[in-house]
PDB file of N, CA and C in Angstrom:
ATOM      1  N   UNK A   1       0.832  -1.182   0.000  1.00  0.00           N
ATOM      2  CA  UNK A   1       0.000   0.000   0.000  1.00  0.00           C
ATOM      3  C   UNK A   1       0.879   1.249   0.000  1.00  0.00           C
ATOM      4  N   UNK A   2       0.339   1.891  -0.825  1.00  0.00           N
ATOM      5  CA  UNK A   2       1.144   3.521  -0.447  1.00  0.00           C
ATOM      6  C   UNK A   2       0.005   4.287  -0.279  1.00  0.00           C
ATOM      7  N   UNK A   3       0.430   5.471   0.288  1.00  0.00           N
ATOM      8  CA  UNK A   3      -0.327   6.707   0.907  1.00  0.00           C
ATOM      9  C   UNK A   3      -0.232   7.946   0.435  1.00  0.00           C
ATOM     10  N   UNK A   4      -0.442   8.626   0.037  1.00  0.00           N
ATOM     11  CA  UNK A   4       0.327   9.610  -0.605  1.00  0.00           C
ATOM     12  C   UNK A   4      -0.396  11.029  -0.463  1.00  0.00           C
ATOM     13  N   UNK A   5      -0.264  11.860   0.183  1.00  0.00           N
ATOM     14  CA  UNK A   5      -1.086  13.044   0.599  1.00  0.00           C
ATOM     15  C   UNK A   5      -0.702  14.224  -0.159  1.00  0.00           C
ATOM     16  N   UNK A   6      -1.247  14.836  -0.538  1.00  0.00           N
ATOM     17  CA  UNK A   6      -1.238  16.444  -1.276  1.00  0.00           C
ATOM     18  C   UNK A   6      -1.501  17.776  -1.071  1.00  0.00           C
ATOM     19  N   UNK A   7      -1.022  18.993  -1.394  1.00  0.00           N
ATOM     20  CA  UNK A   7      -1.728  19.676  -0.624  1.00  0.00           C
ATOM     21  C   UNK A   7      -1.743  20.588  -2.349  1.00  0.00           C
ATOM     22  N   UNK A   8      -2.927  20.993  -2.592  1.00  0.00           N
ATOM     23  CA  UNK A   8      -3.172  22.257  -3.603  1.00  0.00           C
ATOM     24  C   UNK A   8      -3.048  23.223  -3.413  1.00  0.00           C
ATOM     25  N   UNK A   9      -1.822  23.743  -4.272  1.00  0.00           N
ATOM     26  CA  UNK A   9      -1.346  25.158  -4.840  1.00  0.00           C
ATOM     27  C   UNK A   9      -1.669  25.843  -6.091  1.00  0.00           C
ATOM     28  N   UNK A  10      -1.738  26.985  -6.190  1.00  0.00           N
ATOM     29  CA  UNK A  10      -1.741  27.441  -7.422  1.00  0.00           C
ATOM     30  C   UNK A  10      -0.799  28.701  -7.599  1.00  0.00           C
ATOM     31  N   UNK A  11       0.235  28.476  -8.247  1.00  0.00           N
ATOM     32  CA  UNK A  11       1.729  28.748  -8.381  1.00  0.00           C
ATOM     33  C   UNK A  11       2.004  29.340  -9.602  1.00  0.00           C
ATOM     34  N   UNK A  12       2.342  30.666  -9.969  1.00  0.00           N
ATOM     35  CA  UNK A  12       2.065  31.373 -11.316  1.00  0.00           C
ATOM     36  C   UNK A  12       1.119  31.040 -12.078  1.00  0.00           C
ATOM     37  N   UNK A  13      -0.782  30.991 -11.502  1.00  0.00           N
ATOM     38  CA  UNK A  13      -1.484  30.964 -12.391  1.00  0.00           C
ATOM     39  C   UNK A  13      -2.090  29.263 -12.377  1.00  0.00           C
ATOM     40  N   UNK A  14      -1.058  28.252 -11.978  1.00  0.00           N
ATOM     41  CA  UNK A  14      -1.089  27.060 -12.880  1.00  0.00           C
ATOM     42  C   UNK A  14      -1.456  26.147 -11.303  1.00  0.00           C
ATOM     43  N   UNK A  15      -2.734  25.820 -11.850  1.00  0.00           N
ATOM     44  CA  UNK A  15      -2.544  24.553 -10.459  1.00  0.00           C
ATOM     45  C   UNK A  15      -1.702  23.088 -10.285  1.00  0.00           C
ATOM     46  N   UNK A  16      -1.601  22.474  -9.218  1.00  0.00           N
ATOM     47  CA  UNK A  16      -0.132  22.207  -8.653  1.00  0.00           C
ATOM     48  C   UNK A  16      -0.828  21.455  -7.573  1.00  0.00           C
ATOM     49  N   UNK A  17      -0.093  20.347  -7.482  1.00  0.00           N
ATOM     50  CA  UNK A  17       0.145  19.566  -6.204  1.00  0.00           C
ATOM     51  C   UNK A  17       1.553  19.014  -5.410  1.00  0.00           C
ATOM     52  N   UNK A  18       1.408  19.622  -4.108  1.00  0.00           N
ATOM     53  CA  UNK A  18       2.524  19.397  -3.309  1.00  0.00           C
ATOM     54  C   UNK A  18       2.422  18.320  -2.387  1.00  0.00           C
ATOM     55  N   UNK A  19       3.509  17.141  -2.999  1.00  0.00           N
ATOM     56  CA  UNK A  19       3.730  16.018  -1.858  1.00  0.00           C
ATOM     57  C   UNK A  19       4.202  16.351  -0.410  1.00  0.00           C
ATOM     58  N   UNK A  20       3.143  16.057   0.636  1.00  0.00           N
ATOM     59  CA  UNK A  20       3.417  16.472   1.903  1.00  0.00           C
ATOM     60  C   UNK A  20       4.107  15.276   2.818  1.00  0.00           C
ATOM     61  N   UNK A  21       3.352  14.473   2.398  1.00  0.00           N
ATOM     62  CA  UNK A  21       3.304  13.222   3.402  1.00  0.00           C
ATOM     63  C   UNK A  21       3.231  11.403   2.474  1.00  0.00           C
ATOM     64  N   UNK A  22       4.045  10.898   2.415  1.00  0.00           N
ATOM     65  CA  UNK A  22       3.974   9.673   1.306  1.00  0.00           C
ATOM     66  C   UNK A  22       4.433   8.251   2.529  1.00  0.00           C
ATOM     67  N   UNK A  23       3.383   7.791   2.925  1.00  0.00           N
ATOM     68  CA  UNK A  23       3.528   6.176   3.628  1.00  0.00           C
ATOM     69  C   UNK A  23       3.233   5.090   2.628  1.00  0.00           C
ATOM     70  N   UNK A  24       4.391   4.103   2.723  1.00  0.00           N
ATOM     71  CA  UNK A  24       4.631   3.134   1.724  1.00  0.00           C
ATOM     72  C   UNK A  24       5.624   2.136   2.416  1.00  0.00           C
ATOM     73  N   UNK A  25       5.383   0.805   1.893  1.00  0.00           N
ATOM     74  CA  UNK A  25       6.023  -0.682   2.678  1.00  0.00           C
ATOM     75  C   UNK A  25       7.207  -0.460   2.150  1.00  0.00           C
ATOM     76  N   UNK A  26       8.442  -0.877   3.335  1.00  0.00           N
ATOM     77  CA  UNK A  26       9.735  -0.658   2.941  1.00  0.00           C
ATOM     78  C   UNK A  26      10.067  -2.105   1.901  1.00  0.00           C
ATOM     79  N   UNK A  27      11.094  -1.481   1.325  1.00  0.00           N
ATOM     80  CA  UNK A  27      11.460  -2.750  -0.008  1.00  0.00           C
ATOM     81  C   UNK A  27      11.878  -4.123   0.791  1.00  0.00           C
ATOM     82  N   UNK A  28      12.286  -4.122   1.917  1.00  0.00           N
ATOM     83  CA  UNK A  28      11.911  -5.433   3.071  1.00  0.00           C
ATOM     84  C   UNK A  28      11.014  -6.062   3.135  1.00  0.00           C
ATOM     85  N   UNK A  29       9.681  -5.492   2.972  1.00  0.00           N
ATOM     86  CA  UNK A  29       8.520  -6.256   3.244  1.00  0.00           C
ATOM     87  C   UNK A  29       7.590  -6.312   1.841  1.00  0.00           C
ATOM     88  N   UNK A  30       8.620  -6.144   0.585  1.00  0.00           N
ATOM     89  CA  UNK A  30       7.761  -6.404  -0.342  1.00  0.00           C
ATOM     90  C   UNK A  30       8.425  -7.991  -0.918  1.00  0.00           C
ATOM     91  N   UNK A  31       7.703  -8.728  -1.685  1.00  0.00           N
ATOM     92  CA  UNK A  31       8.097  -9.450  -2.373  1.00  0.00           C
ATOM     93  C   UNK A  31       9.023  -9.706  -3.190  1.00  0.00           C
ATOM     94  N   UNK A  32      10.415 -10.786  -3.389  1.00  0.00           N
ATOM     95  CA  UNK A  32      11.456 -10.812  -4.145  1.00  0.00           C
ATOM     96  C   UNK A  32      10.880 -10.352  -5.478  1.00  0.00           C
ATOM     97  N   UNK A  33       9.977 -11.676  -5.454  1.00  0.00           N
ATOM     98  CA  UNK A  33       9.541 -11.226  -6.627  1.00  0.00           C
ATOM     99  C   UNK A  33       9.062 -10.289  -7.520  1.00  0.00           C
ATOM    100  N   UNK A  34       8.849  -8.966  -6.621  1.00  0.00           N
ATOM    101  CA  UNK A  34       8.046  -7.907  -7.204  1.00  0.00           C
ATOM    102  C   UNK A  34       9.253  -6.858  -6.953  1.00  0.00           C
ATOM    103  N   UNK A  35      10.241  -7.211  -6.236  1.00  0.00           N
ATOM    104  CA  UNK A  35      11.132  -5.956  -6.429  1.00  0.00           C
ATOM    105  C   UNK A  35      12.176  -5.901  -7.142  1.00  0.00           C
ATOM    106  N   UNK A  36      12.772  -7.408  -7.837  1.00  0.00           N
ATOM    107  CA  UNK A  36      13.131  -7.601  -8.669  1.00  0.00           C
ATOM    108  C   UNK A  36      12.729  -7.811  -9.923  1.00  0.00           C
ATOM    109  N   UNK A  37      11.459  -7.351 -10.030  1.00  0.00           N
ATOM    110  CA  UNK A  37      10.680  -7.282 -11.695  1.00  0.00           C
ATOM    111  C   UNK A  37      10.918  -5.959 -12.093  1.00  0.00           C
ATOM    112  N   UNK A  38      10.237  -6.183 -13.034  1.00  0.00           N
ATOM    113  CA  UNK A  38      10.035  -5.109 -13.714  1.00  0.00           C
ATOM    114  C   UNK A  38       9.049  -4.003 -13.149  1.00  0.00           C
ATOM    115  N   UNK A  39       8.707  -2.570 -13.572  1.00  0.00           N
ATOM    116  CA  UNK A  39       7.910  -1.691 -12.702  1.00  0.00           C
ATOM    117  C   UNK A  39       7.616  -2.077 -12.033  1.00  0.00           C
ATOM    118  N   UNK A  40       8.229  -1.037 -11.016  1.00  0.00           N
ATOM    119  CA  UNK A  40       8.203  -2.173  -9.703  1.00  0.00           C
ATOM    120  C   UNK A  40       8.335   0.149  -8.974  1.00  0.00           C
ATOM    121  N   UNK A  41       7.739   0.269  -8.148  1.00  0.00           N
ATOM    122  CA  UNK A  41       7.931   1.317  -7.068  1.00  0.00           C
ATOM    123  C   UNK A  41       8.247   1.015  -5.607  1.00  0.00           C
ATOM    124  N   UNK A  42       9.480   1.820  -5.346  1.00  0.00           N
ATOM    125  CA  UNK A  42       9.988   1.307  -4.309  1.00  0.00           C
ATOM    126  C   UNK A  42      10.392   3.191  -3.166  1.00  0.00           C
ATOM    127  N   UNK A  43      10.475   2.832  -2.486  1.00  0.00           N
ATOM    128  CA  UNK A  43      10.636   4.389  -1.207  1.00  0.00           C
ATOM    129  C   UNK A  43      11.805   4.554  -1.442  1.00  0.00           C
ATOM    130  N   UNK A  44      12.613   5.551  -1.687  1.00  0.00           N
ATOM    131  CA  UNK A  44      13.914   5.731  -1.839  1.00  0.00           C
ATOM    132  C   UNK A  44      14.207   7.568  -1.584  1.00  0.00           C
ATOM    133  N   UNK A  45      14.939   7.651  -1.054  1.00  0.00           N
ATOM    134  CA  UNK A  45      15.246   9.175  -0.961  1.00  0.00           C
ATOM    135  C   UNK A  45      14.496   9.718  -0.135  1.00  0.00           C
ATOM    136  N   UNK A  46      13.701   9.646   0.486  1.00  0.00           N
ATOM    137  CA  UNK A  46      12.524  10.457   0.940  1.00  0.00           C
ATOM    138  C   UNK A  46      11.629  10.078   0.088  1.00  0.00           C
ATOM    139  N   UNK A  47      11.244   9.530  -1.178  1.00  0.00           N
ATOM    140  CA  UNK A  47      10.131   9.886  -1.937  1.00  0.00           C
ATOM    141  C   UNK A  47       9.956   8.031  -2.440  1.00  0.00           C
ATOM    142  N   UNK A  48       9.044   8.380  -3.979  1.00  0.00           N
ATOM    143  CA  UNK A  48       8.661   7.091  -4.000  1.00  0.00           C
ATOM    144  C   UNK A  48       9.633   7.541  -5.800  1.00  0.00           C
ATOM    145  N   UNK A  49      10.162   6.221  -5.677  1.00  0.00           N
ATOM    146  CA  UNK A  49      11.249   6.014  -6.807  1.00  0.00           C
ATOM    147  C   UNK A  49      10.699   5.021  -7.943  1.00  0.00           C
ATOM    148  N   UNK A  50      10.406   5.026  -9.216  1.00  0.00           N
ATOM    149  CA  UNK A  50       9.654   3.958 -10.288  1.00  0.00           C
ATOM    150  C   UNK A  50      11.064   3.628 -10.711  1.00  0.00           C
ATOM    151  N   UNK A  51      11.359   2.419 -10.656  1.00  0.00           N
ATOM    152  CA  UNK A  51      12.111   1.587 -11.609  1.00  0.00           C
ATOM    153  C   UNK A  51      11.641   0.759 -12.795  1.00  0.00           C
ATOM    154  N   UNK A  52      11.960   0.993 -14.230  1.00  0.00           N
ATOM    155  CA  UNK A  52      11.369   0.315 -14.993  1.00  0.00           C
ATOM    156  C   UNK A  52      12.083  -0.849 -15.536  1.00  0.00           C
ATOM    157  N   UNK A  53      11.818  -1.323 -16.349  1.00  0.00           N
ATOM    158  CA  UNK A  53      12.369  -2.925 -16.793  1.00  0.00           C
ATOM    159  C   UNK A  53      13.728  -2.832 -17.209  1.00  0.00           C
ATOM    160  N   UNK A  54      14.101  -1.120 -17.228  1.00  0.00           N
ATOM    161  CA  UNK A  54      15.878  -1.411 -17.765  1.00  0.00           C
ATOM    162  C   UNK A  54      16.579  -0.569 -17.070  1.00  0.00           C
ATOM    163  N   UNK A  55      15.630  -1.119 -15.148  1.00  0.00           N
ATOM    164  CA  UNK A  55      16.316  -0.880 -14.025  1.00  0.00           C
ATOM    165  C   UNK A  55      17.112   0.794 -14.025  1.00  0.00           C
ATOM    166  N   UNK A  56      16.258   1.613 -14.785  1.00  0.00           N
ATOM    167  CA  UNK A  56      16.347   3.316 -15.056  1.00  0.00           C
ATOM    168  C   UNK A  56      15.461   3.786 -13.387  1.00  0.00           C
ATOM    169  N   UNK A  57      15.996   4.268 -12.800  1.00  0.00           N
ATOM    170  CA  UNK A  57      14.599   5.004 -11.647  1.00  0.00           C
ATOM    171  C   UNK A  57      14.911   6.510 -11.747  1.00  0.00           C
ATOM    172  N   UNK A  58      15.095   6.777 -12.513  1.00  0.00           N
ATOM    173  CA  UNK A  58      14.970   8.661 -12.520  1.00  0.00           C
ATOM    174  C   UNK A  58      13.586   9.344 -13.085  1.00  0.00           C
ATOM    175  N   UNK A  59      13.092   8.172 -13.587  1.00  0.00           N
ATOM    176  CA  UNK A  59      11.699   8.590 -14.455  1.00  0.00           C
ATOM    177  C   UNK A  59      10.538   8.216 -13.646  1.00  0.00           C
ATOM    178  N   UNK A  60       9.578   9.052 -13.196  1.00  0.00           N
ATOM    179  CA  UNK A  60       8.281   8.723 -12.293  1.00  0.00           C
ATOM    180  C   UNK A  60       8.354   8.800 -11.114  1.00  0.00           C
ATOM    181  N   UNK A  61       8.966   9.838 -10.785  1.00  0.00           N
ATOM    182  CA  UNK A  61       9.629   9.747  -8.855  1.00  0.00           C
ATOM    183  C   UNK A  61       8.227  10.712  -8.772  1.00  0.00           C
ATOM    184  N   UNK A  62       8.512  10.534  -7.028  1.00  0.00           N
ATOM    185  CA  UNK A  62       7.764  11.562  -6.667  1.00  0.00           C
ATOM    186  C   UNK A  62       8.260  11.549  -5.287  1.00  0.00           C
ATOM    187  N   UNK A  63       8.581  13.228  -5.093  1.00  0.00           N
ATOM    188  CA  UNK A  63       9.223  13.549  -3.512  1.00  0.00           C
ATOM    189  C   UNK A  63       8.766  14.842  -3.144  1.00  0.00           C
ATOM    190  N   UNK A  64       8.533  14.084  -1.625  1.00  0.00           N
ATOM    191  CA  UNK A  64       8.096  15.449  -0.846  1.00  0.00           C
ATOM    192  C   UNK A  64       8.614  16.865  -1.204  1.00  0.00           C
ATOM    193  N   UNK A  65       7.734  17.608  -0.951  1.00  0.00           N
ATOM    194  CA  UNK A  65       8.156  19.219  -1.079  1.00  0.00           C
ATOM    195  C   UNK A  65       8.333  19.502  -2.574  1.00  0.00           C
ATOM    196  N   UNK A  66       8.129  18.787  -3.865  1.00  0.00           N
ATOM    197  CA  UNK A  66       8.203  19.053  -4.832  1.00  0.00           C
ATOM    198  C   UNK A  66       6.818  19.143  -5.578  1.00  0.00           C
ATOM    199  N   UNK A  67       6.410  20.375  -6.526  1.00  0.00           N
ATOM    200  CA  UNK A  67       5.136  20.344  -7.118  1.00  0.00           C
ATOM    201  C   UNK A  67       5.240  20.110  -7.921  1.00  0.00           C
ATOM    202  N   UNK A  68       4.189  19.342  -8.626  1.00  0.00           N
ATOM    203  CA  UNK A  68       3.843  18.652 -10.054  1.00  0.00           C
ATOM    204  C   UNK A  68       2.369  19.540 -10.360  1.00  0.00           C
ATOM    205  N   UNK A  69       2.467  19.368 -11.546  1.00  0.00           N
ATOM    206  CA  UNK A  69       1.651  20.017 -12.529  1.00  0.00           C
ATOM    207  C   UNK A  69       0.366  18.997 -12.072  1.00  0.00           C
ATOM    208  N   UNK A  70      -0.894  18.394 -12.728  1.00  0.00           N
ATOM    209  CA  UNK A  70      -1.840  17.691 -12.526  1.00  0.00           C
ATOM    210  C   UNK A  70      -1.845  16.853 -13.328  1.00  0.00           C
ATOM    211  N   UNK A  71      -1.298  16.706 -14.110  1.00  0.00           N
ATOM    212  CA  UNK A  71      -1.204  15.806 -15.405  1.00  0.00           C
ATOM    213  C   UNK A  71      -0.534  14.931 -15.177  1.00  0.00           C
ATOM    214  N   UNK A  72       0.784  15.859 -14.716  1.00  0.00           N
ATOM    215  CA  UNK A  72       2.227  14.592 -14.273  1.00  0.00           C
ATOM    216  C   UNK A  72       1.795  13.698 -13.147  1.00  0.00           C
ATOM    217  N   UNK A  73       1.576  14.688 -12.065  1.00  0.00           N
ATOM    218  CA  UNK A  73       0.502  14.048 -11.105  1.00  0.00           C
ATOM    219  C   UNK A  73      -0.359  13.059 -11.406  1.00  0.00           C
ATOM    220  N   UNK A  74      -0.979  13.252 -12.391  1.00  0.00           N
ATOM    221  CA  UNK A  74      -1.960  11.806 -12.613  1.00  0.00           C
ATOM    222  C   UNK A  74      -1.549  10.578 -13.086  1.00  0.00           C
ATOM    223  N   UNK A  75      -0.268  11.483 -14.085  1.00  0.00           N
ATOM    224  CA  UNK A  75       0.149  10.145 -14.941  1.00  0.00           C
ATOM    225  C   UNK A  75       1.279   9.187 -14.125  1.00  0.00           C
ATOM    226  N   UNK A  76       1.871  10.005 -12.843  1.00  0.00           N
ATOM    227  CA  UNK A  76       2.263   9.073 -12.156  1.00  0.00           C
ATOM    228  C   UNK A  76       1.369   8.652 -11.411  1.00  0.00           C
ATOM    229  N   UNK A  77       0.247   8.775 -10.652  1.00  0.00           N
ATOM    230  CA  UNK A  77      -0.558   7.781  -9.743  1.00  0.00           C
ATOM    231  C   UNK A  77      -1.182   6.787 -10.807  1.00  0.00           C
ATOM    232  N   UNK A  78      -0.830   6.784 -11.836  1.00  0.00           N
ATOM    233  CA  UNK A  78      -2.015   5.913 -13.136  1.00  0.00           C
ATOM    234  C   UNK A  78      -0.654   4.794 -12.733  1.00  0.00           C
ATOM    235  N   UNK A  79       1.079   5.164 -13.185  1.00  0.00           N
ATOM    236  CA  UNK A  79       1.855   3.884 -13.022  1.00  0.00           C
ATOM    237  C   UNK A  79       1.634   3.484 -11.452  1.00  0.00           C
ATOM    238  N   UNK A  80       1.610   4.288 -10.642  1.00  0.00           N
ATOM    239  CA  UNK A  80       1.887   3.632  -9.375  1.00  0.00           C
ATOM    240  C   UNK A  80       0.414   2.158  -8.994  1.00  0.00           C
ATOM    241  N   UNK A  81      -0.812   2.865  -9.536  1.00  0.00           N
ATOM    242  CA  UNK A  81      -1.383   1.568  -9.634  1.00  0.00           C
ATOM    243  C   UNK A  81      -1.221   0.467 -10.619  1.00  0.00           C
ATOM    244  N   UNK A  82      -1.109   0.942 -11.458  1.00  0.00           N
ATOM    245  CA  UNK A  82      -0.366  -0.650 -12.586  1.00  0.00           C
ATOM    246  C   UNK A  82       0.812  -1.343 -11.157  1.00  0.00           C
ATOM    247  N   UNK A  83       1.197  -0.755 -10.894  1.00  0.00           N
ATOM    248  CA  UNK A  83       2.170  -1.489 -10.014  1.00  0.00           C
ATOM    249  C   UNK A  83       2.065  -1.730  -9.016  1.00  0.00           C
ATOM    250  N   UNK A  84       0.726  -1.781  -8.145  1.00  0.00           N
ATOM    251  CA  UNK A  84       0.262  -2.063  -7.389  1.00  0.00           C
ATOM    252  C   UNK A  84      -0.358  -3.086  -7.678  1.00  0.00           C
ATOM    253  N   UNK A  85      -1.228  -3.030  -9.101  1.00  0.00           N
ATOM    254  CA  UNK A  85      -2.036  -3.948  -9.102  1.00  0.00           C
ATOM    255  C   UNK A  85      -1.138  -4.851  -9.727  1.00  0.00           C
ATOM    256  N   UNK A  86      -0.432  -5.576 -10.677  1.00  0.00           N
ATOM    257  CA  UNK A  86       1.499  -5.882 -10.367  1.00  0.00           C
ATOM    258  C   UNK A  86       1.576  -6.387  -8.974  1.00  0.00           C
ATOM    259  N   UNK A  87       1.562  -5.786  -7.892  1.00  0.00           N
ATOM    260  CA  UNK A  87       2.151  -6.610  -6.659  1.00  0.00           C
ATOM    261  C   UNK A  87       0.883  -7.124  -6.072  1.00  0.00           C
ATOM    262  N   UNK A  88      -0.498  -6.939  -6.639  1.00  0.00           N
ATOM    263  CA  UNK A  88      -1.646  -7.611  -5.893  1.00  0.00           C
ATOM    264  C   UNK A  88      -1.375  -9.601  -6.446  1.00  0.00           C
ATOM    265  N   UNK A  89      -1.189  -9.217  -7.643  1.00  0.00           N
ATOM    266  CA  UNK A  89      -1.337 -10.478  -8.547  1.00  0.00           C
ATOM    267  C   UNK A  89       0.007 -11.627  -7.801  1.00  0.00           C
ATOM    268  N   UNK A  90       0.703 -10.850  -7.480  1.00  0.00           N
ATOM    269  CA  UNK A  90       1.827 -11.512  -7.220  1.00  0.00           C
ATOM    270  C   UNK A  90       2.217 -11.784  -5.880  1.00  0.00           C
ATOM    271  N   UNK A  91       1.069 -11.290  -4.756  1.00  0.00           N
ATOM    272  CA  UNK A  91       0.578 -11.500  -3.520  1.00  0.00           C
ATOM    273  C   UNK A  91      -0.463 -12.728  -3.771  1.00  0.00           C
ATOM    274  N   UNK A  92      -1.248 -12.821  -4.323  1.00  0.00           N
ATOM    275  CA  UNK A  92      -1.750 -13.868  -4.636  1.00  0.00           C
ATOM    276  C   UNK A  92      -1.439 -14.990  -5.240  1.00  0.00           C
ATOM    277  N   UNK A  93      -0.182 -15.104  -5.724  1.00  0.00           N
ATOM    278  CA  UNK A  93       0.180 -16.196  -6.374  1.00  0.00           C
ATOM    279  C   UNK A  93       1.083 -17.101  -5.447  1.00  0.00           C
ATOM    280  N   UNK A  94       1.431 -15.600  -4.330  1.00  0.00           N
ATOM    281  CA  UNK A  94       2.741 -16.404  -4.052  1.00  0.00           C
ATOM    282  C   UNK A  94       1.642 -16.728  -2.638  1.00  0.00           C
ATOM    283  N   UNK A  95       0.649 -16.629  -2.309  1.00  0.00           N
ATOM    284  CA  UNK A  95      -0.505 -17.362  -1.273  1.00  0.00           C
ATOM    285  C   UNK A  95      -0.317 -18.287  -1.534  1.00  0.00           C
ATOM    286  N   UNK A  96      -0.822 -18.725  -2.636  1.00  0.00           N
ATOM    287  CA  UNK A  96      -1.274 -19.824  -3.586  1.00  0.00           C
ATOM    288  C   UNK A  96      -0.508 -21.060  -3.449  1.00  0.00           C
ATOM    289  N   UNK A  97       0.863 -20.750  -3.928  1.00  0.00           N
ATOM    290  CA  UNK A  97       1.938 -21.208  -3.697  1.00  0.00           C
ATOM    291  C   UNK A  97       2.214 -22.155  -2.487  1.00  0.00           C
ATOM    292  N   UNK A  98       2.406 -21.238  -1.468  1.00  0.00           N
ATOM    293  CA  UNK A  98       3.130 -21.185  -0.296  1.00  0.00           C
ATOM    294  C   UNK A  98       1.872 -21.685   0.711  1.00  0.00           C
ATOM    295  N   UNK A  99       0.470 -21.830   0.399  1.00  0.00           N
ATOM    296  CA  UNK A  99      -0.785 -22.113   1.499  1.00  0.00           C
ATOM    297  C   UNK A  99      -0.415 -23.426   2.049  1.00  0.00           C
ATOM    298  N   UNK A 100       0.673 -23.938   1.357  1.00  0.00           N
ATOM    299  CA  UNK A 100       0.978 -25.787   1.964  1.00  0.00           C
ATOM    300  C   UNK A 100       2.233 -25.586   2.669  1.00  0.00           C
ATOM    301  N   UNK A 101       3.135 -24.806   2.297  1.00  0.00           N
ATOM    302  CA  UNK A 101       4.122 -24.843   2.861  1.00  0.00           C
ATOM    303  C   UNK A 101       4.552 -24.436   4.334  1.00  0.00           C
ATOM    304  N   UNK A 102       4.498 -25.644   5.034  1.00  0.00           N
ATOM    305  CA  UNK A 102       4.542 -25.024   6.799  1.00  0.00           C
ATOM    306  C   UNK A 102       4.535 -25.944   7.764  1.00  0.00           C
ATOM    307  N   UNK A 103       4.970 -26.822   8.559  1.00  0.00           N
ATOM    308  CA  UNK A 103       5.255 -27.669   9.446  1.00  0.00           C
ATOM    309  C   UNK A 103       6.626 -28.302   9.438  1.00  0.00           C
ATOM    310  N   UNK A 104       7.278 -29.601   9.673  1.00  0.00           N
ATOM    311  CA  UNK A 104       8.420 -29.649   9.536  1.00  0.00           C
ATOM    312  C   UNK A 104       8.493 -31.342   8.739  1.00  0.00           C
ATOM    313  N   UNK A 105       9.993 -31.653   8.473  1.00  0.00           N
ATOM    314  CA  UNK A 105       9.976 -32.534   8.249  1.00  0.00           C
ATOM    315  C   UNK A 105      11.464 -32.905   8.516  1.00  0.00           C
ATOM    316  N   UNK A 106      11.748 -34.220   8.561  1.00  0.00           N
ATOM    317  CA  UNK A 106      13.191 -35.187   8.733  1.00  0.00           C
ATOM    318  C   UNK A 106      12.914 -36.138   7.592  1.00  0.00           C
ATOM    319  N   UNK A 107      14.272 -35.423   7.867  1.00  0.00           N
ATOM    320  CA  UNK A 107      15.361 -36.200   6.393  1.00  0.00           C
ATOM    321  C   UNK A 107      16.354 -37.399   6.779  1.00  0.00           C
ATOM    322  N   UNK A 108      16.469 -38.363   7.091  1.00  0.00           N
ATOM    323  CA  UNK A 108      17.304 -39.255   7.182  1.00  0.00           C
ATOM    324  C   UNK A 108      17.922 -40.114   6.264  1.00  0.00           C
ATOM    325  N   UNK A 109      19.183 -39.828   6.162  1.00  0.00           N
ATOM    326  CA  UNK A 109      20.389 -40.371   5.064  1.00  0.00           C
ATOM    327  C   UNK A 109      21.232 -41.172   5.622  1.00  0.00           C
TER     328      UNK A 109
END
């Protein structure tokens, strides 16, 4: 889950949103699998960092105290859910997976 709070400005004329406050699962508690894929958003710097499939993260950030236009603004919350919904699928698979895996066993050789 991420969180991501805003506050509206309007800054020479042009409205604007300022990242105030951004809560999001540290790259610890996400899935191998999803942080080593492809688009994949991860917390970095203070802000939230997009890495894409050729492991580039300078493109789609978003950090506190910086304003975005509404557009940019949108068009990054549009990737951040592709990549959410990306780590839903892959929360569920790895349920799926793993719903058997759990008690113990001996091996004797």
């Amino acid at each position: 889950m991420i969180k991501i709070e805003t506050k509206k400005v309007v800054k020479r004329g042009e409205q604007r949103r300022g990242i105030t406050k951004i809560d999001l699962l540290k790259k610890d508690e996400l899935p191998t699998l999803y942080t080593q894929g492809e688009s994949v958003y991860l917390g970095l710097y203070g802000g939230i960092v997009f890495r894409d499939e050729y492991g580039d993260v300078s493109r789609h950030a978003l950090e506190k105290g910086i304003l975005y236009d509404e557009e940019t603004f949108q068009n990054r919350i549009k990737t951040i859910k592709l990549c959410g919904t990306r780590l839903q699928t892959i929360n569920k698979a790895l349920a799926k997976a793993n719903r058997d895996w759990h008690g113990t066993e001996t091996f004797v050789i």
